[in-house]
C-alpha atoms as a PDB file:
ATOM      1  CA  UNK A   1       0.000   0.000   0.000  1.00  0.00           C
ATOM      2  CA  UNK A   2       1.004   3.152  -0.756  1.00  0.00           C
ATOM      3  CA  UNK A   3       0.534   5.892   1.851  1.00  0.00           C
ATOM      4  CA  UNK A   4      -0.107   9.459   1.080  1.00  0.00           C
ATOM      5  CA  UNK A   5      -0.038  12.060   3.207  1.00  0.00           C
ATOM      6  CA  UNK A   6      -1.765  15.354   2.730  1.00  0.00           C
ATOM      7  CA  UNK A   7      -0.209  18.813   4.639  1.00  0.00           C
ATOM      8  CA  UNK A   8      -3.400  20.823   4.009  1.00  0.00           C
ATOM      9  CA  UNK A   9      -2.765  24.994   3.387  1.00  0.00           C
ATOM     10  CA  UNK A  10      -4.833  27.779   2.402  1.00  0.00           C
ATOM     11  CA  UNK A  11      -3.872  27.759  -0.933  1.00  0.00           C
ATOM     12  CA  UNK A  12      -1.719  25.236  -1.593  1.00  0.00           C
ATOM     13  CA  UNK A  13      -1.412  21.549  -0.169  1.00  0.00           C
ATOM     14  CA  UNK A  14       2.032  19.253  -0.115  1.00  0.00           C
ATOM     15  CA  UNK A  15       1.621  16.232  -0.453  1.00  0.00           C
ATOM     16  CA  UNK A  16       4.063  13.197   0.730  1.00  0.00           C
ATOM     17  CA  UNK A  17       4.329   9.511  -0.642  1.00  0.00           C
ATOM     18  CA  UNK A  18       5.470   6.880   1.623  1.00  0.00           C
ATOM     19  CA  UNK A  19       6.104   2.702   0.653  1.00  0.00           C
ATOM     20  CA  UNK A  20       5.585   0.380   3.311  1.00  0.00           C
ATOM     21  CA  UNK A  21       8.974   0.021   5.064  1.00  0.00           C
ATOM     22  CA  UNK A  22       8.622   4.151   5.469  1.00  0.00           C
ATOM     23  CA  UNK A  23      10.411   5.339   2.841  1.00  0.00           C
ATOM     24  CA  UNK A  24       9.767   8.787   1.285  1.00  0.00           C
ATOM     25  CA  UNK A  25       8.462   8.064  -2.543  1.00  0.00           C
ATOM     26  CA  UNK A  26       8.302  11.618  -3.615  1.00  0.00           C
ATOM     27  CA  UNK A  27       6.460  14.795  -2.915  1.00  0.00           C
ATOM     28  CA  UNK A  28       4.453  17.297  -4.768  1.00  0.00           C
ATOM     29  CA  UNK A  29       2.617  20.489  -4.127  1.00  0.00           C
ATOM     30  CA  UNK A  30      -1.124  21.333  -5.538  1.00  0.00           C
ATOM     31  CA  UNK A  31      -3.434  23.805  -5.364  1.00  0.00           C
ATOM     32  CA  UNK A  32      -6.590  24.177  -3.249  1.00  0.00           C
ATOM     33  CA  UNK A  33      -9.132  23.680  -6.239  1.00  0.00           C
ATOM     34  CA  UNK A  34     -10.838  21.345  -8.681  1.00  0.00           C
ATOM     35  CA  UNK A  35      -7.851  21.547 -10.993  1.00  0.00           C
ATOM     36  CA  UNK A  36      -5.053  20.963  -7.824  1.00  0.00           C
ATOM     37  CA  UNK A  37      -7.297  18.137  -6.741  1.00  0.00           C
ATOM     38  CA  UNK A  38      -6.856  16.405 -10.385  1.00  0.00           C
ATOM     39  CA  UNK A  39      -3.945  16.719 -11.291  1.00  0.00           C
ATOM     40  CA  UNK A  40      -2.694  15.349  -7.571  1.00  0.00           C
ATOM     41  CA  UNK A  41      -4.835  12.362  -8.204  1.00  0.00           C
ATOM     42  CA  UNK A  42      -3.014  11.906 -11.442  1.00  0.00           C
ATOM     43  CA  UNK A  43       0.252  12.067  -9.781  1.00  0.00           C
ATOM     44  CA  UNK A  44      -0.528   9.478  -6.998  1.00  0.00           C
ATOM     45  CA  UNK A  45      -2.404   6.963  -9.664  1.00  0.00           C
ATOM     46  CA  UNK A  46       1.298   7.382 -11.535  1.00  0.00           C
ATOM     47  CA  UNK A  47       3.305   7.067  -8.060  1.00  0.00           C
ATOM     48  CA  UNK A  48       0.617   3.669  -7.834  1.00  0.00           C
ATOM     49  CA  UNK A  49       1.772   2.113 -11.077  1.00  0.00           C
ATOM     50  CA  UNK A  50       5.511   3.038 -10.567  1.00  0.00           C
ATOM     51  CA  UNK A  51       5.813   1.749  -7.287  1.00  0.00           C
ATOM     52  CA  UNK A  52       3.735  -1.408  -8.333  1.00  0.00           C
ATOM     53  CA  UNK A  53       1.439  -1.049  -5.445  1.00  0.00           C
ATOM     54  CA  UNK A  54      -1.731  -2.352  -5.145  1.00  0.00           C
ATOM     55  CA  UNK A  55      -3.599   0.446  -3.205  1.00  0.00           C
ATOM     56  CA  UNK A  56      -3.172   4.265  -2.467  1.00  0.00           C
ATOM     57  CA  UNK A  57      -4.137   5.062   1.773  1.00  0.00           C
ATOM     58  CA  UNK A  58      -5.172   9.023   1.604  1.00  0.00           C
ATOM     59  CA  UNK A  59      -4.023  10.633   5.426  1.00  0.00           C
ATOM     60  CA  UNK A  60      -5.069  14.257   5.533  1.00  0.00           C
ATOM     61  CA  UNK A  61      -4.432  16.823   8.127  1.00  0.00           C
ATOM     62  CA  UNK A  62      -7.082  18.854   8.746  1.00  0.00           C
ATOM     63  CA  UNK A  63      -6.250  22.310   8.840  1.00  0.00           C
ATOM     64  CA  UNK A  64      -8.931  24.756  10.036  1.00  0.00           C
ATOM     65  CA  UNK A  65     -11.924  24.684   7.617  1.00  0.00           C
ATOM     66  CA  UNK A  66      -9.318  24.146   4.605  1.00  0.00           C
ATOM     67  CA  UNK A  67      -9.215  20.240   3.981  1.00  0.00           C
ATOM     68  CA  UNK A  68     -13.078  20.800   3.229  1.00  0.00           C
ATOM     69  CA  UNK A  69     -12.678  20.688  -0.226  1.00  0.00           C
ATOM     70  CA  UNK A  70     -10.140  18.291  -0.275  1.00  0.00           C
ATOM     71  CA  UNK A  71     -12.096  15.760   1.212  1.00  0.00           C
ATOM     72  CA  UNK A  72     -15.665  16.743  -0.476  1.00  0.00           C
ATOM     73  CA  UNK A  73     -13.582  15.697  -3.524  1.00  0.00           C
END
């Protein structure tokens, strides 16, 4: 499984792959929309295949009120 983690921001999020043993996979930021949201789902269903995983984990940190849209999506 493939962990992601999600440092939620006003405007921008980071967000952090991790394999199973705890290794760092890579890391990307995205913005706080629609568009953000897509193309960071892109990028993990890439991470996915490259890693030869068999499932993504989504950990988010809510933030205030700004994970809302994260999550809705």
């Amino acid at each position: 499984m493939l962990v992601i983690g999600v440092e939620v921001g006003r405007e921008r999020h980071t967000a952090v792959g991790l394999t199973p043993d705890g290794s760092k996979y890579g890391h990307f930021d995205f913005s706080n929309n629609g568009e953000g949201f897509r193309k960071s789902l892109n990028e993990v269903m890439k991470w996915k295949v490259e890693s030869g995983m068999e499932s993504v984990l989504f950990g988010i940190e809510p933030t205030g009120h700004y994970w809302f849209t994260l999550a809705h999506f």
